[in-house]
N, C-alpha and C. Protein backbone atom coordinates (compact mmCIF):
# COMPACT_ATOMS: atom_id res chain seq x y z
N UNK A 1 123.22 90.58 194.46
CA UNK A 1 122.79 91.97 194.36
C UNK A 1 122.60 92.53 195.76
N UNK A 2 122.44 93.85 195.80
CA UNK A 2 122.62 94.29 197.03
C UNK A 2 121.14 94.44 197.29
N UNK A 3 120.80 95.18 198.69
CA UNK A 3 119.50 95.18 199.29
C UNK A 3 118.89 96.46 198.07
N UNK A 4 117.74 96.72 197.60
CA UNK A 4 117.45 98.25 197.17
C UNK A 4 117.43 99.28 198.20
N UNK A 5 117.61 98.82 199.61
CA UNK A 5 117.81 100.15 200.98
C UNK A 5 117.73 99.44 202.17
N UNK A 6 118.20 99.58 203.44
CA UNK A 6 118.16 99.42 204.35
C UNK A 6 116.58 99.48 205.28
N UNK A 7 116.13 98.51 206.10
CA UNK A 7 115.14 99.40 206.70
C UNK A 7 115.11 100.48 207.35
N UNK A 8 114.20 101.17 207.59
CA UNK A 8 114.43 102.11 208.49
C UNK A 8 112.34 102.63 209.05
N UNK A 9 112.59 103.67 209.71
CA UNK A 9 111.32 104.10 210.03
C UNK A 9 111.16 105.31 209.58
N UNK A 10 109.93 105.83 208.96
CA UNK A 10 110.12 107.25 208.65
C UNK A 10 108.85 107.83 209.10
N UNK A 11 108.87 109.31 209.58
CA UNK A 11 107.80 109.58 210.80
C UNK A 11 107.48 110.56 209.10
N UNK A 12 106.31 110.45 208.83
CA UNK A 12 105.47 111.23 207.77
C UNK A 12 104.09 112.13 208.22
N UNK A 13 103.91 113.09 207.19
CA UNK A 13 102.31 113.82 207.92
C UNK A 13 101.37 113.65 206.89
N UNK A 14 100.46 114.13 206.93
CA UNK A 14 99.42 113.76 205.54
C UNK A 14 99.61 114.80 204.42
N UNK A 15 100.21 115.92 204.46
CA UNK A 15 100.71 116.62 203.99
C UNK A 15 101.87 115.90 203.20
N UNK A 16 102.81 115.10 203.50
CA UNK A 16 103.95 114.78 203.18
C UNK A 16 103.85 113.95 201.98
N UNK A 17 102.52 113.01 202.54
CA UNK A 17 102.72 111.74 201.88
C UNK A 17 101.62 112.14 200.53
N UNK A 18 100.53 113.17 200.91
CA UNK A 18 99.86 113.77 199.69
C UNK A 18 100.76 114.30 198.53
N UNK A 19 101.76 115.04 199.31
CA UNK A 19 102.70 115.40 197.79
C UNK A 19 103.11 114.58 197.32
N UNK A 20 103.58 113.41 197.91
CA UNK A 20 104.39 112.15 197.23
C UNK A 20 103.34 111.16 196.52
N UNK A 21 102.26 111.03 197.09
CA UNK A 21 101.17 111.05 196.13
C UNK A 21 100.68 111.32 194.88
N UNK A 22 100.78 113.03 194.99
CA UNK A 22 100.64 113.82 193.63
C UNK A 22 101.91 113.57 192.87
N UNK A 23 102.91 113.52 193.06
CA UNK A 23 104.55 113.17 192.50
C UNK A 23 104.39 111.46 191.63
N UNK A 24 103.97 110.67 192.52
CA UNK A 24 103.84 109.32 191.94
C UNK A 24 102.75 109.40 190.94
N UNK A 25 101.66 110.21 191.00
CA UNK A 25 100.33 109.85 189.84
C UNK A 25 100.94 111.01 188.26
N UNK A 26 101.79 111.60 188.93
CA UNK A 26 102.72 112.79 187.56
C UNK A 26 102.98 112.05 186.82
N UNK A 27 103.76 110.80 187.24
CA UNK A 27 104.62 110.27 186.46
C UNK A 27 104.28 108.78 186.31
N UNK A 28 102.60 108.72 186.27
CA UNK A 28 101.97 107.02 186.47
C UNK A 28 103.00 106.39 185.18
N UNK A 29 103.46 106.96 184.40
CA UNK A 29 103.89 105.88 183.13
C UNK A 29 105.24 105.82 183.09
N UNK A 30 105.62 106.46 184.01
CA UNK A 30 107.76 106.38 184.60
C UNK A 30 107.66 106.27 185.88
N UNK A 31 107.57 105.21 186.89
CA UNK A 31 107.63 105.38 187.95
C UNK A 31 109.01 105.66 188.49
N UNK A 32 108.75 106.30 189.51
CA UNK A 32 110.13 107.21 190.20
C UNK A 32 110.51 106.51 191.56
N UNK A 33 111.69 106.46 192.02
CA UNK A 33 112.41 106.25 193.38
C UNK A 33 111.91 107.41 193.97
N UNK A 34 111.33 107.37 195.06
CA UNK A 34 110.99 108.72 195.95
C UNK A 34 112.09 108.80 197.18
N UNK A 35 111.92 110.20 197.38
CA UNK A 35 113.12 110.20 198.47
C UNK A 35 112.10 110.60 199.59
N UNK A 36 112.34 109.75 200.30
CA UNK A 36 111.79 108.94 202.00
C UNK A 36 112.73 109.68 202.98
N UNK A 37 112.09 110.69 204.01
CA UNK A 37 112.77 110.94 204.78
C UNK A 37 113.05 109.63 206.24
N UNK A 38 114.66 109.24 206.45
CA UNK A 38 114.28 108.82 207.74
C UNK A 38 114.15 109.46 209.26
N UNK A 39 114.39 108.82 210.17
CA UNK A 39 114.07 109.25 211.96
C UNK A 39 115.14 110.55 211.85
N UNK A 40 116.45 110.34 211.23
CA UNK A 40 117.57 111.32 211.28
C UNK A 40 117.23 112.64 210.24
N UNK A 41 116.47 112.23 209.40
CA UNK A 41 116.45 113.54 208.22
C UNK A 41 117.08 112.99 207.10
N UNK A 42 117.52 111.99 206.94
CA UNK A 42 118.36 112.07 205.78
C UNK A 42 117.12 111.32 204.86
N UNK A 43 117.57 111.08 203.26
CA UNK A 43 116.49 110.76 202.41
C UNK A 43 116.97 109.24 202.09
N UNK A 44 116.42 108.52 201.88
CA UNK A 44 116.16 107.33 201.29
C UNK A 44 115.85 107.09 200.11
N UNK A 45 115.95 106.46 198.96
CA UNK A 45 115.11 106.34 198.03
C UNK A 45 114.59 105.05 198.11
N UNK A 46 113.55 104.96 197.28
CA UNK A 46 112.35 103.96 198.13
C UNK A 46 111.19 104.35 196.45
N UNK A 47 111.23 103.10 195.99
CA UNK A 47 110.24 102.63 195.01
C UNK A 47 108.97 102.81 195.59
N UNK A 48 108.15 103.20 195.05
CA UNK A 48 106.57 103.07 195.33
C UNK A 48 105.67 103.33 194.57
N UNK A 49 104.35 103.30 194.24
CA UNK A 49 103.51 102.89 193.70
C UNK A 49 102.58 103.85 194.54
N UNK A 50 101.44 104.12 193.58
CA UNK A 50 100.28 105.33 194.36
C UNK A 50 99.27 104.36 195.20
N UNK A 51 99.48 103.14 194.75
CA UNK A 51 98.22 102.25 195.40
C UNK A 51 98.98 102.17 196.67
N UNK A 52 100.21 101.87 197.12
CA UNK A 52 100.77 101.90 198.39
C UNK A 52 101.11 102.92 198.77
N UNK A 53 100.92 104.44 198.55
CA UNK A 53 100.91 105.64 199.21
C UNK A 53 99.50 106.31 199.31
N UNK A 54 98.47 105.57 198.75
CA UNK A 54 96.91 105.61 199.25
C UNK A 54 96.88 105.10 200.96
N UNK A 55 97.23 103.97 200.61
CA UNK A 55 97.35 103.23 201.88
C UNK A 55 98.18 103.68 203.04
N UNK A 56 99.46 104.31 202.91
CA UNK A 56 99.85 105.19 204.13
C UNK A 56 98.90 106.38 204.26
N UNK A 57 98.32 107.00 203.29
CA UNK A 57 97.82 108.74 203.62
C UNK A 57 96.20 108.19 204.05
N UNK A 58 95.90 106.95 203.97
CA UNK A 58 94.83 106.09 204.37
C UNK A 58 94.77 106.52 206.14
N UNK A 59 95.91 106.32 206.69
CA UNK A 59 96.32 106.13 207.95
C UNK A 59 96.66 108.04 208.89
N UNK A 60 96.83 108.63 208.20
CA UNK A 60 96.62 110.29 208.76
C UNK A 60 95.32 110.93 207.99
N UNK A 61 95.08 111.76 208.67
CA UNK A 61 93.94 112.68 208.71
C UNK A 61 94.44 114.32 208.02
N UNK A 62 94.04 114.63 207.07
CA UNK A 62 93.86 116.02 206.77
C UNK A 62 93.97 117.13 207.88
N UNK A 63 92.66 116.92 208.66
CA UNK A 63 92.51 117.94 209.73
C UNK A 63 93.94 118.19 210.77
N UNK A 64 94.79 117.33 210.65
CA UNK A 64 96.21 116.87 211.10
C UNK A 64 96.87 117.06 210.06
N UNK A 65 97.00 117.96 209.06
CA UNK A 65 98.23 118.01 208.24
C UNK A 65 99.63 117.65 208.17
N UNK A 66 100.10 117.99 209.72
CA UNK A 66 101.20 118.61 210.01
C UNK A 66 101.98 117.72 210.74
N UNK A 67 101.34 116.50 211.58
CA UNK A 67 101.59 115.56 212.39
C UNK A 67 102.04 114.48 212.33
N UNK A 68 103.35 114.20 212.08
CA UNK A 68 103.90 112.74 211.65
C UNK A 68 103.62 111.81 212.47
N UNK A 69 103.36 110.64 211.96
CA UNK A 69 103.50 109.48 212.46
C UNK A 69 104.10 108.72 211.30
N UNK A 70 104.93 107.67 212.35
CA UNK A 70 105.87 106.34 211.74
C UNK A 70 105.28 105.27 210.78
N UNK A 71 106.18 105.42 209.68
CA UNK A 71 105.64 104.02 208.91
C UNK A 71 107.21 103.37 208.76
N UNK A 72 107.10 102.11 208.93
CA UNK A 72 108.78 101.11 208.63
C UNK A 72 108.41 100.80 207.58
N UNK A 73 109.52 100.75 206.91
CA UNK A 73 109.85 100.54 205.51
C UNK A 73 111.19 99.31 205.34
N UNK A 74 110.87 98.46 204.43
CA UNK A 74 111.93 97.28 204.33
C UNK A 74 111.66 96.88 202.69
N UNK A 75 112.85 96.19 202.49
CA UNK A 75 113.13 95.53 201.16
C UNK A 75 113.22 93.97 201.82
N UNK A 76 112.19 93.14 200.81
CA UNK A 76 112.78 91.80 200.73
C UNK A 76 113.27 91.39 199.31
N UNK A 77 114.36 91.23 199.53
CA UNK A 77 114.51 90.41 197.52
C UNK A 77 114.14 89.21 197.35
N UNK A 78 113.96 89.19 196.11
CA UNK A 78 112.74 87.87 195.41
C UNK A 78 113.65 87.19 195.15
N UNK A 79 113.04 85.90 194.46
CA UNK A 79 113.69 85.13 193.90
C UNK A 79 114.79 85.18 192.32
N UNK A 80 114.18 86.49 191.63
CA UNK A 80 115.31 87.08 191.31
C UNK A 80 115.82 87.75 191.27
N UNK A 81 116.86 88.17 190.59
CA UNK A 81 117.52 89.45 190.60
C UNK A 81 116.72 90.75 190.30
N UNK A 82 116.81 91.98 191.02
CA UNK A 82 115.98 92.95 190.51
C UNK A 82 114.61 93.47 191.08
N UNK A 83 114.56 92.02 191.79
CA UNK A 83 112.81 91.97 191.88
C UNK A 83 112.58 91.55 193.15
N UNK A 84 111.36 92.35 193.45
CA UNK A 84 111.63 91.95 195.15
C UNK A 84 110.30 92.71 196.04
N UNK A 85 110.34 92.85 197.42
CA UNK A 85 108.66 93.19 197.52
C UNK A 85 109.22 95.06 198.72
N UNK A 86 108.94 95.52 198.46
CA UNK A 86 108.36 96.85 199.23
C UNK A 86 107.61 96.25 200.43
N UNK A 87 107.91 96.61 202.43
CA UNK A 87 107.09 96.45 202.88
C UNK A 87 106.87 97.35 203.79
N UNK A 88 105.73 97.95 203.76
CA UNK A 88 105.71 99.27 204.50
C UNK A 88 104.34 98.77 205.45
N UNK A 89 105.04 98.88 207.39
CA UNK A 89 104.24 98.94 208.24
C UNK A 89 103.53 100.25 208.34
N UNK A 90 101.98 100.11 208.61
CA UNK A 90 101.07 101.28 208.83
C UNK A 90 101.13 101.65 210.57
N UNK A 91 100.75 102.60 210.53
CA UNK A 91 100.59 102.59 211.90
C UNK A 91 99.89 102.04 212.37
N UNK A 92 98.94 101.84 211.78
CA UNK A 92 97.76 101.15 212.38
C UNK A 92 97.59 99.60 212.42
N UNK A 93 98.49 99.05 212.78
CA UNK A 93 99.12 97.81 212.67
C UNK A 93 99.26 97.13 211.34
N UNK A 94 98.67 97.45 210.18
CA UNK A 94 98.48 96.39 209.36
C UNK A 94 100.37 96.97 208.36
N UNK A 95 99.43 96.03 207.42
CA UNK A 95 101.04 95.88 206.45
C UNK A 95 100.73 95.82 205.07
N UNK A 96 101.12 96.77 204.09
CA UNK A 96 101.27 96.96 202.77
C UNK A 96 102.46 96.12 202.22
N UNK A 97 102.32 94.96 201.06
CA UNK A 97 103.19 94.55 200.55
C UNK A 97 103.16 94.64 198.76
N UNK A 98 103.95 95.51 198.32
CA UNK A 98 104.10 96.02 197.20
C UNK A 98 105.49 95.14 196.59
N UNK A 99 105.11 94.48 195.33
CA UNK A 99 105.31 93.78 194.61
C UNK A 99 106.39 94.67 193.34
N UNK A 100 107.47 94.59 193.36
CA UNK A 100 108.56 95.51 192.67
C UNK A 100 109.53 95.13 192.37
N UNK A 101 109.63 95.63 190.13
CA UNK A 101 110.19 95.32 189.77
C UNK A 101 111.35 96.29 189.78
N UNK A 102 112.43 96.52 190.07
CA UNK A 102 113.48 97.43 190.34
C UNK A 102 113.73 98.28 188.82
N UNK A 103 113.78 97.62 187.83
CA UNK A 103 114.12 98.04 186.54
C UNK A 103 112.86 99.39 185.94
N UNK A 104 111.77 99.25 186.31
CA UNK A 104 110.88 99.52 186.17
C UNK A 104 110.75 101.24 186.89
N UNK A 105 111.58 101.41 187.86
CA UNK A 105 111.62 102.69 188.37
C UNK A 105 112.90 103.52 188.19
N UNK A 106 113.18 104.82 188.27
CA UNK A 106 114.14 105.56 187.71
C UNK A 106 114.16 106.83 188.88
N UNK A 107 115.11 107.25 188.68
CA UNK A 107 115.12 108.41 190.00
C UNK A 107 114.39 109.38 189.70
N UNK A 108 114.10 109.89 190.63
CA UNK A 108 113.29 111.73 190.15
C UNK A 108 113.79 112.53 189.72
């Protein structure tokens, strides 16, 4: 099977990641592929979960709406097919690892 996306880095604001926030809790019982801007502009789609977009909007400030900073984003595949982990660096050094079943999400 192929990778579910390439890594890449994507510079986000708290603004950004709040809508994608509100977008992921819409649809808590269909989770959706979100489209991830990268460094170039183009979109990504990228599985996620609201408990791991707590955790990026964890990392910007409100009073900063507007101000991106970088989070890296990577796929590791599991041991099987389908299934595999989300890993998104914070800025703030640490690391979110989200546990994902591929079948389980659907596009927006």
């Amino acid at each position: 099977m192929s990778r579910a996306f390439e890594a890449f880095t994507s510079p986000l604001s708290w603004q950004q990641i709040s809508l994608l926030l509100d977008t992921v809790q819409y649809f808590e019982d269909a989770p959706k592929w979100l489209s991830i801007p990268n460094e170039q502009g183009a979109s990504v789609a990228v599985p996620m979960t609201s408990e791991t977009l707590q955790a990026m909007l964890g990392c910007v400030t409100e009073e900063d709406a507007f101000s991106r900073v970088p989070f890296s984003l990577d796929w590791e595949d599991g041991s099987e097919e389908g299934i595999g982990v989300l890993v998104v660096g914070l800025p703030n050094g640490e690391t979110v690892r989200q546990m994902t079943i591929l079948s389980q999400f659907s596009p927006v």
